[in-house]
C-alpha atoms as a PDB file:
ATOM      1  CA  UNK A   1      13.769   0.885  13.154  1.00  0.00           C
ATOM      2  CA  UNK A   2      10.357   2.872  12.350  1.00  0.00           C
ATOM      3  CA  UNK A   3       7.948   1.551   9.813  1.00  0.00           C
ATOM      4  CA  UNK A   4       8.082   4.654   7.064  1.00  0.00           C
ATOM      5  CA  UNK A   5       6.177   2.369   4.999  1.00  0.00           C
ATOM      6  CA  UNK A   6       3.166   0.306   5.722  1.00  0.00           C
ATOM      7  CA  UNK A   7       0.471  -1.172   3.689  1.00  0.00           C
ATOM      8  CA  UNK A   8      -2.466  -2.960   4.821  1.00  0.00           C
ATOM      9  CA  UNK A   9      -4.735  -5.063   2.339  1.00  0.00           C
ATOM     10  CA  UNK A  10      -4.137  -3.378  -0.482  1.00  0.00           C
ATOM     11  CA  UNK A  11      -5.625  -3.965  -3.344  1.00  0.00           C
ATOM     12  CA  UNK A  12      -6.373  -2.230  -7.000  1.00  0.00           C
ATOM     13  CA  UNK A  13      -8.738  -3.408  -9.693  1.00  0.00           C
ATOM     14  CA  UNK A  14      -9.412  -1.626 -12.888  1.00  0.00           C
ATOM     15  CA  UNK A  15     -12.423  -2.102 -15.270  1.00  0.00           C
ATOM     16  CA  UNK A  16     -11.353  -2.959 -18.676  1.00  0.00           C
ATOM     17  CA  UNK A  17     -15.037  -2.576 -20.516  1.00  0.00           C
ATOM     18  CA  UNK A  18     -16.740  -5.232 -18.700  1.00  0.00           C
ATOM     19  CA  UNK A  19     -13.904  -7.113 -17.079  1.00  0.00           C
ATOM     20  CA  UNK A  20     -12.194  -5.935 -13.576  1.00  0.00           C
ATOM     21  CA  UNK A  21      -8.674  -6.791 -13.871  1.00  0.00           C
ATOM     22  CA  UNK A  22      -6.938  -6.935 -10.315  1.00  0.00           C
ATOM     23  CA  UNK A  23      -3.072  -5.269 -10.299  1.00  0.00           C
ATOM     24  CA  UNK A  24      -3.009  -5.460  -6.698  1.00  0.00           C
ATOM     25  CA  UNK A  25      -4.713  -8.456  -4.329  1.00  0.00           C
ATOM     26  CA  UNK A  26      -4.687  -7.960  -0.877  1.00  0.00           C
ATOM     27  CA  UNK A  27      -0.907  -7.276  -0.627  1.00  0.00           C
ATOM     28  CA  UNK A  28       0.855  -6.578   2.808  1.00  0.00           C
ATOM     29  CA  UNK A  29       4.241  -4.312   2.668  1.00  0.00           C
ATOM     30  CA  UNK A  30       6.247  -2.654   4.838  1.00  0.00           C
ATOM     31  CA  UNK A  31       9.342  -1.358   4.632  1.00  0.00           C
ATOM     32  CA  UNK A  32      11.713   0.860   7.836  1.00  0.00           C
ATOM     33  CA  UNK A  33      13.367   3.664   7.849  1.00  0.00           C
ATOM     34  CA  UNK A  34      17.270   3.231   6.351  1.00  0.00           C
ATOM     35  CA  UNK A  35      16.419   0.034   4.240  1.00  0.00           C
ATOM     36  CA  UNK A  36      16.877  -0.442   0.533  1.00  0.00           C
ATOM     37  CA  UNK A  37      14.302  -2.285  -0.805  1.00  0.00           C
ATOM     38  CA  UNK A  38      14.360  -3.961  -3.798  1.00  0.00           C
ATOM     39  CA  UNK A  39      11.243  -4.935  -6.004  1.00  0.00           C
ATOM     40  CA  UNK A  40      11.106  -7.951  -8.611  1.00  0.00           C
ATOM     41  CA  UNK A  41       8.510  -9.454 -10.838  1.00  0.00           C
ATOM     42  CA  UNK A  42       7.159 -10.805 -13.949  1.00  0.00           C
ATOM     43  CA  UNK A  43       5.947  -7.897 -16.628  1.00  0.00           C
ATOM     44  CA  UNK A  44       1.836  -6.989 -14.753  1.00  0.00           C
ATOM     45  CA  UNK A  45       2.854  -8.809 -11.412  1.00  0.00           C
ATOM     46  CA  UNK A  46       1.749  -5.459 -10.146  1.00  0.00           C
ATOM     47  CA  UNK A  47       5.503  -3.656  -9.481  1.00  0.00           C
ATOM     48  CA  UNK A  48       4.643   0.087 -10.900  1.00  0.00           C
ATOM     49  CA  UNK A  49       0.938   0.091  -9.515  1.00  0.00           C
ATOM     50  CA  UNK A  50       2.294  -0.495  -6.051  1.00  0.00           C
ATOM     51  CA  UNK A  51       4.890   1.898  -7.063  1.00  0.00           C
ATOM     52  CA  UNK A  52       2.568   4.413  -7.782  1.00  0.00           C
ATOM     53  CA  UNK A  53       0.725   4.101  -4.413  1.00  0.00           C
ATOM     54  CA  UNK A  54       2.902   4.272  -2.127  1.00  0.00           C
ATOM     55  CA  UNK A  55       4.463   7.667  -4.173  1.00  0.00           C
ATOM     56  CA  UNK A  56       0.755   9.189  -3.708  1.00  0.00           C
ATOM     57  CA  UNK A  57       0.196   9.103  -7.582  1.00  0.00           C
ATOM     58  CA  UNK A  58      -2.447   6.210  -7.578  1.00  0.00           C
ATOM     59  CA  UNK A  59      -4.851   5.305  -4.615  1.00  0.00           C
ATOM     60  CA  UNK A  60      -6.135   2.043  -3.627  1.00  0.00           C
ATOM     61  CA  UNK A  61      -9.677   0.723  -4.509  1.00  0.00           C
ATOM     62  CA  UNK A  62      -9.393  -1.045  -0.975  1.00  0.00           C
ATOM     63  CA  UNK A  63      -7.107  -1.171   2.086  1.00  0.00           C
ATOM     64  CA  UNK A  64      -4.756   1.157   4.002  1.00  0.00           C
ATOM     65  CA  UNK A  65      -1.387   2.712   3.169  1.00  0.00           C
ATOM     66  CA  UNK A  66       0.820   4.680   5.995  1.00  0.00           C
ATOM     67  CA  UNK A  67       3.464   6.857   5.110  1.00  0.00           C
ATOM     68  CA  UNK A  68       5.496   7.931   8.200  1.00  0.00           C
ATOM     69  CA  UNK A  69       2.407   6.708  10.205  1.00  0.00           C
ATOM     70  CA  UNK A  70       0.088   8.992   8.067  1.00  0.00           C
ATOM     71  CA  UNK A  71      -2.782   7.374   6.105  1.00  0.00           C
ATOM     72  CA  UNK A  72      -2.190   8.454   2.954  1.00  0.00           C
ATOM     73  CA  UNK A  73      -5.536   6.727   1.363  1.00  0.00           C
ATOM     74  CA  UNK A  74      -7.407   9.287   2.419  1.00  0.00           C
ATOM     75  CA  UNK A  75      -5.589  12.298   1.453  1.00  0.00           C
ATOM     76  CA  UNK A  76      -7.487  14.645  -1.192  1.00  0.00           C
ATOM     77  CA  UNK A  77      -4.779  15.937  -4.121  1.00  0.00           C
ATOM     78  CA  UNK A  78      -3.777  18.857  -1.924  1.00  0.00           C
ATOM     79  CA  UNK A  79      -2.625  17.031   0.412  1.00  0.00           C
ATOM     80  CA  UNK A  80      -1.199  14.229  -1.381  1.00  0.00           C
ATOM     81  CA  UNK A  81       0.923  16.882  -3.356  1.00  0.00           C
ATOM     82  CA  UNK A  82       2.391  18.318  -0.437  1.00  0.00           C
ATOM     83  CA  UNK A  83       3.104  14.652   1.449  1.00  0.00           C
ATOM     84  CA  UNK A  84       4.907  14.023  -2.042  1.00  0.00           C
ATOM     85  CA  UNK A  85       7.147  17.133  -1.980  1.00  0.00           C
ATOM     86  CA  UNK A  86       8.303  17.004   1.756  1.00  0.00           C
ATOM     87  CA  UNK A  87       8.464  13.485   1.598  1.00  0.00           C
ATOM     88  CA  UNK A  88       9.478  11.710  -1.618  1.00  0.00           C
ATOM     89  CA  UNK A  89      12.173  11.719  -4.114  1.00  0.00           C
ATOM     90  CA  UNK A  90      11.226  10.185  -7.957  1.00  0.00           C
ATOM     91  CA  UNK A  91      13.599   8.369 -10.394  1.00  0.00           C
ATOM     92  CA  UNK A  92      12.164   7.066 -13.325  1.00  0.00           C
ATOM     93  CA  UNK A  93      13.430   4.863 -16.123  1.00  0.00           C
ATOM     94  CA  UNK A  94      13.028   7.245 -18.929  1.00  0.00           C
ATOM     95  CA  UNK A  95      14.752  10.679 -16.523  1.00  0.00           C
ATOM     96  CA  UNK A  96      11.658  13.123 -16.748  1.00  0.00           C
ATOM     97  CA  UNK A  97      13.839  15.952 -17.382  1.00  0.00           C
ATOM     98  CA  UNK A  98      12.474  19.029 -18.780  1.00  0.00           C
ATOM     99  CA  UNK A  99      14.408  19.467 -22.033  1.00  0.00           C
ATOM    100  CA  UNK A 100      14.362  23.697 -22.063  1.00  0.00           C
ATOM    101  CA  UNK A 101      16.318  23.704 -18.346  1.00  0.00           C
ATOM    102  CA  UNK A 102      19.389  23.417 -17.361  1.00  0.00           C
ATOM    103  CA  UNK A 103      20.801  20.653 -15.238  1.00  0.00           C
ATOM    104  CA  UNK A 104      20.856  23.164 -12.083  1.00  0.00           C
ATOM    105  CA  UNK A 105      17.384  24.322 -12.561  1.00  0.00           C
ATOM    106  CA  UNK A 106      15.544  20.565 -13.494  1.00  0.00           C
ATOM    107  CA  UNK A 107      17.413  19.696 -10.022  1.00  0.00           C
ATOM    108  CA  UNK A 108      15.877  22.669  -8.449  1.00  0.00           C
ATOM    109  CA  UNK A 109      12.430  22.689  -9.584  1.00  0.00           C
ATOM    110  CA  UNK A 110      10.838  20.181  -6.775  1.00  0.00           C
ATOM    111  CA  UNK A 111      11.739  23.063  -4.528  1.00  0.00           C
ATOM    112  CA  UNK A 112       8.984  25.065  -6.178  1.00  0.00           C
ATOM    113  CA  UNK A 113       6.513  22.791  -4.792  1.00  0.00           C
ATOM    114  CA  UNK A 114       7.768  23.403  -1.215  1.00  0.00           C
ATOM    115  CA  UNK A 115       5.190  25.669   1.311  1.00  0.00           C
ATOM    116  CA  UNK A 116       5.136  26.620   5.250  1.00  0.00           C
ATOM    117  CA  UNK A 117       8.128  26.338   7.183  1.00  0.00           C
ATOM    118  CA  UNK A 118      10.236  24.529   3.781  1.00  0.00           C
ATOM    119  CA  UNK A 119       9.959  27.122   1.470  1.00  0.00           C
ATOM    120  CA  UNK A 120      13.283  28.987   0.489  1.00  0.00           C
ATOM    121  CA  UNK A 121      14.062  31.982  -1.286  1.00  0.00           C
ATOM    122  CA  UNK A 122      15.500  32.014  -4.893  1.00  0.00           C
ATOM    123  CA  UNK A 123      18.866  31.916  -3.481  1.00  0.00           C
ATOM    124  CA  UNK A 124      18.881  28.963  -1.192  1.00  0.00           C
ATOM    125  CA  UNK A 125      17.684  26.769  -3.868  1.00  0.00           C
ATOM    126  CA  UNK A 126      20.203  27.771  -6.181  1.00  0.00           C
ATOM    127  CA  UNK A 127      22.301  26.754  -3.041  1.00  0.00           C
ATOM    128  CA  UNK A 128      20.403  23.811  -2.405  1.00  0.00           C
ATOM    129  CA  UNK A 129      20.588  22.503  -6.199  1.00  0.00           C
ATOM    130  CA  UNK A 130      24.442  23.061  -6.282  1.00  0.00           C
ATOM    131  CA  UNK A 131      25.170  20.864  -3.485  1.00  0.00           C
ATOM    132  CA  UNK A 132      22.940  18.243  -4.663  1.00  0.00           C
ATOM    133  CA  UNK A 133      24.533  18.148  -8.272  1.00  0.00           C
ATOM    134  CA  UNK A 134      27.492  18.197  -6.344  1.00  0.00           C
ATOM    135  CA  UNK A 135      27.103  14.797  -4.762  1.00  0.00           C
ATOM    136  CA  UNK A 136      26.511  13.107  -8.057  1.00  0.00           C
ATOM    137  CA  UNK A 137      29.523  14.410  -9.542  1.00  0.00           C
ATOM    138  CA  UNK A 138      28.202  16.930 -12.318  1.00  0.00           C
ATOM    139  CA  UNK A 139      29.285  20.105 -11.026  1.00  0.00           C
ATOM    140  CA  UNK A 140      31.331  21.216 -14.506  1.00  0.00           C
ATOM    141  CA  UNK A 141      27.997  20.296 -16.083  1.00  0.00           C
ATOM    142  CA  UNK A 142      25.371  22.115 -14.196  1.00  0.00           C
ATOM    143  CA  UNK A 143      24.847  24.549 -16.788  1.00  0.00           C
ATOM    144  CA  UNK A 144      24.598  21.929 -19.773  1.00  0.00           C
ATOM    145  CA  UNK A 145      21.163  21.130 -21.444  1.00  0.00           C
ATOM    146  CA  UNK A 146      19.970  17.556 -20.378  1.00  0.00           C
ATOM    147  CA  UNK A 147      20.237  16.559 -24.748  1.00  0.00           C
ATOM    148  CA  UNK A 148      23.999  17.260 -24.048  1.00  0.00           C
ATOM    149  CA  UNK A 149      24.541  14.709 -21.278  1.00  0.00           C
ATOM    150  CA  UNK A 150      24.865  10.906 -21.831  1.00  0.00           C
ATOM    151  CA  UNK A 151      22.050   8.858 -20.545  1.00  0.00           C
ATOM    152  CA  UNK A 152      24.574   8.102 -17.037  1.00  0.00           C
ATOM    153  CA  UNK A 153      24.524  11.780 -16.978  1.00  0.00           C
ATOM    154  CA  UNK A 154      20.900  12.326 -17.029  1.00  0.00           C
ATOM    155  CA  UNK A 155      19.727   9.354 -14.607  1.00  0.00           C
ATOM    156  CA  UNK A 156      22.878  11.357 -11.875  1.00  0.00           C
ATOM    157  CA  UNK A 157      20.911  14.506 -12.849  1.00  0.00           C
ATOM    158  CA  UNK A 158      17.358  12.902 -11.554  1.00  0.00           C
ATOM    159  CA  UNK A 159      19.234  11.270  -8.748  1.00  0.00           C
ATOM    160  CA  UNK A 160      20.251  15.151  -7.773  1.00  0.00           C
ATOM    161  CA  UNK A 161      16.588  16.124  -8.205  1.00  0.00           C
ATOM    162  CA  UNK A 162      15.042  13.353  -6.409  1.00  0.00           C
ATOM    163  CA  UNK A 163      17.587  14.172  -3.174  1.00  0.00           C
ATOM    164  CA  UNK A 164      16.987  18.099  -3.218  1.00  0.00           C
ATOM    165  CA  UNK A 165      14.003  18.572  -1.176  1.00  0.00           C
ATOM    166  CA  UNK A 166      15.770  16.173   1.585  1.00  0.00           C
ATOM    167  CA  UNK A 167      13.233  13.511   1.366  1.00  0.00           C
ATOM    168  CA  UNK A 168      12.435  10.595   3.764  1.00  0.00           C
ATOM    169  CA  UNK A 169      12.628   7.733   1.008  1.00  0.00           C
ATOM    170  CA  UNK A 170      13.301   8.114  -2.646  1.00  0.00           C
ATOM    171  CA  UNK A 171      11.300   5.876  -5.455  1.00  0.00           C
ATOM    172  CA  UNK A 172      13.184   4.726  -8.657  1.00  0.00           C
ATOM    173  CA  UNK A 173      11.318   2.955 -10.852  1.00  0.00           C
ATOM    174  CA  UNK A 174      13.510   0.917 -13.281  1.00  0.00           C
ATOM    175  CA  UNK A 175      16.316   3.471 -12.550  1.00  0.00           C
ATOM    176  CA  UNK A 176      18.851   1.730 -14.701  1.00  0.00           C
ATOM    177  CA  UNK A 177      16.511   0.211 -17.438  1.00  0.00           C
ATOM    178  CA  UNK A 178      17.646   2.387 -20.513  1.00  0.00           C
ATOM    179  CA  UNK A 179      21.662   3.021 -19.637  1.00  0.00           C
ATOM    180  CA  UNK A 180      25.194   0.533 -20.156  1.00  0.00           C
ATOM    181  CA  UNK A 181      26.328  -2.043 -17.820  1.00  0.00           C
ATOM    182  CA  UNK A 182      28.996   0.746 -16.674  1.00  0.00           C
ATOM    183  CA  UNK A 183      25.986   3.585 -16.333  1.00  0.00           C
ATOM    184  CA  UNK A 184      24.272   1.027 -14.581  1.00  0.00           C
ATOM    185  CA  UNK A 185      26.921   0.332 -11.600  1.00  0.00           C
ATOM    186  CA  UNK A 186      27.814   3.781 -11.548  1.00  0.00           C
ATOM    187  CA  UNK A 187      24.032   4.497 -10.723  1.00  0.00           C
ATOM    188  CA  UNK A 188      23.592   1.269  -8.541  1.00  0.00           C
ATOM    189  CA  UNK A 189      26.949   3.000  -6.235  1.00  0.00           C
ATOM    190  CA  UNK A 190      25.344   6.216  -6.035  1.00  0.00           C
ATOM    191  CA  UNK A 191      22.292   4.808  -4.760  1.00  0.00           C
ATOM    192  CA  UNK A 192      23.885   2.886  -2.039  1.00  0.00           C
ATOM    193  CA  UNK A 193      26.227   5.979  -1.268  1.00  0.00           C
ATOM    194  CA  UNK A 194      22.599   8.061  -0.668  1.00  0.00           C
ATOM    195  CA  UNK A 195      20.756   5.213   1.560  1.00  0.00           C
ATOM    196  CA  UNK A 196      24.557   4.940   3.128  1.00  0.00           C
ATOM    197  CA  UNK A 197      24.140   8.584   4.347  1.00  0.00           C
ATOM    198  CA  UNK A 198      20.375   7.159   5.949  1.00  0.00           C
ATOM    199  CA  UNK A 199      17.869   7.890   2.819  1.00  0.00           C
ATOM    200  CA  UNK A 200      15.344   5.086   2.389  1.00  0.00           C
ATOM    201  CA  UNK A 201      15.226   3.596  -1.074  1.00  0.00           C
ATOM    202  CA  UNK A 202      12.642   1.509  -2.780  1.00  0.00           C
ATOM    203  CA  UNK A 203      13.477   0.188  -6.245  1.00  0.00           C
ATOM    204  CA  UNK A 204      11.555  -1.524  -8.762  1.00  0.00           C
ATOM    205  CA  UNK A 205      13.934  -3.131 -11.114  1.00  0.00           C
ATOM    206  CA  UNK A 206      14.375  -6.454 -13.418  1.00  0.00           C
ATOM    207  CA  UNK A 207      18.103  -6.994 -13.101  1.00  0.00           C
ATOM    208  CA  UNK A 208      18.916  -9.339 -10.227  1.00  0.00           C
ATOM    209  CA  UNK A 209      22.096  -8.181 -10.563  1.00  0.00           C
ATOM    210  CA  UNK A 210      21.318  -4.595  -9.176  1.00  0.00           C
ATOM    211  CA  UNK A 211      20.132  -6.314  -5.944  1.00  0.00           C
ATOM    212  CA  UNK A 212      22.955  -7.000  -4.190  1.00  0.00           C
ATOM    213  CA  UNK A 213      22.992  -5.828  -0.485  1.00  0.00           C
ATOM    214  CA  UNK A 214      19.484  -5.196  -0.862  1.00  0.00           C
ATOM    215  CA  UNK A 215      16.255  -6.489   0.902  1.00  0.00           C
ATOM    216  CA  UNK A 216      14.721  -8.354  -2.102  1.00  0.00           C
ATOM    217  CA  UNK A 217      10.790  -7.975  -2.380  1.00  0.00           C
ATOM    218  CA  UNK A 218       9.596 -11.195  -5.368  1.00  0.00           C
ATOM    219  CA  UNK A 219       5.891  -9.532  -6.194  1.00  0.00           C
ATOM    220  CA  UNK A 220       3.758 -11.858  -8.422  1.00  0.00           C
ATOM    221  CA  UNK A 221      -0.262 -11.554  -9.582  1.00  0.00           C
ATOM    222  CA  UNK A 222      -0.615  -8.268  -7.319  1.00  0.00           C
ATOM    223  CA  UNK A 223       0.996 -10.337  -4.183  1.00  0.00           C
ATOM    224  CA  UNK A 224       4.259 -10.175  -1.843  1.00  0.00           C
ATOM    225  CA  UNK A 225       5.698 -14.003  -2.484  1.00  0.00           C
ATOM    226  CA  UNK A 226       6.826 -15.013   1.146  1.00  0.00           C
END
C-alpha cells in the first residue's frame, strides 16, 4: 500500500485576543491508498481542523503534510485549488448544494474547476455527471431541485459530486449527522460500495456505530490517541 496521506508534526494554534489556543499539537497521521478511515473525538479534540488540512482548505502553523507524496504546506492558493480538484472529493454534514441547480448540474460543477489534460467539453460532463448520479441511485431525479429531495437524497447527491472528478480520496465530514437511522445506513453502504471499487475515504463522524469495518482514528486535545 502507498501512503496517500502523511502528516508530520502538525500542529495549528489560533490567537483568540491574547490567548493562542492549540487545535492541533504535534499530531502524526497517515493513512494508504484503499483504506477507510474513520475519525472520532470529543466536540474541539481537533477532528474538522485536521479535516480541513489535509483537504487544502486550512494550512498548518507548523509541520509537514504530503498528499500523494506532494507537500501540500507549501502550496500557494493556485495550487492548492487545483491539488483539491484532481485530487479530492467533499461531503459535508449540512450537503453544500447550490439551491438554483439541478441535481445533474450541482454533481457536475467540480468539473468546472478541472484544467490541462482533465478538462472536458460541455458534453462529457453532462456524461460524466449522469454516470455518477447513476451509481447513487437518483437517475429519475437528476432533473429535480435539491429542496425537492429528502435529506438521504441530498447527502447521495453530494456523494455523486464528491466522486465526479475521479478523485484519489474523498473527505466527509459528519456525512450522516443531519439524516434518519435508515438515511444513515443507506449512506454508510454507499460509502463502502465507493472505497469497495478502490476510493480512499476519510470520515469524521460521532456515531460509533458508522465505524464498522473501518480503521478507527480516537483524536483528543489536537492528538492521535495510540
Amino acid at each position: 500500500m502507498n501512503g496517500l496521506i502523511k502528516g508530520e508534526g502538525l500542529w495549528k494554534t489560533y490567537k483568540l485576543d491574547s490567548t493562542e489556543v492549540h487545535a492541533l499539537r504535534g499530531l502524526n497521521i497517515s493513512v494508504d491508498e484503499g483504506e477507510f478511515v474513520s475519525i472520532m473525538g470529543p466536540s474541539g479534540s481537533g477532528k474538522s481542523t485536521l479535516l480541513n488540512m489535509i483537504g487544502g482548505l486550512d494550512t498548518p502553523t507548523q509541520g509537514d503534510l504530503f498528499i500523494d507524496g506532494k507537500n501540500i504546506s507549501s502550496m500557494n492558493d493556485g495550487e492548492l485549488t487545483r491539488m483539491r480538484a484532481e485530487n479530492i472529493g467533499y461531503i459535508f454534514q449540512t450537503f453544500n448544494l447550490l439551491p438554483a441547480l439541478s441535481v445533474r448540474d450541482n454533481v457536475g460543477f467540480p468539473m468546472r474547476n478541472l484544467t490541462g489534460d482533465k478538462k472536458m467539453d460541455k458534453s462529457s460532463r453532462i456524461k460524466r455527471a449522469e454516470e455518477c448520479i447513476e451509481i447513487v441511485g437518483l437517475t429519475p431525479r437528476m432533473n429535480y431541485l435539491p429542496s425537492k429531495l429528502s435529506g438521504g437524497e441530498r447527502q447521495r447527491v453530494a456523494i455523486a459530486r464528491a466522486l465526479v472528478n475521479h478523485p484519489k480520496f474523498i473527505l466527509a465530514d459528519e456525512p450522516t449527522g443531519n439524516l434518519d437511522s435508515e438515511a444513515t445506513e443507506n449512506i454508510i453502504n454507499l460509502l463502502h460500495q465507493v472505497n469497495d471499487e478502490g476510493t480512499t475515504v476519510v470520515m469524521v463522524t460521532h456515531d460509533v456505530d458508522t465505524t464498522k469495518n473501518t480503521r478507527v482514528m480516537k483524536i483528543r486535545d489536537g492528538v492521535i490517541e495510540e
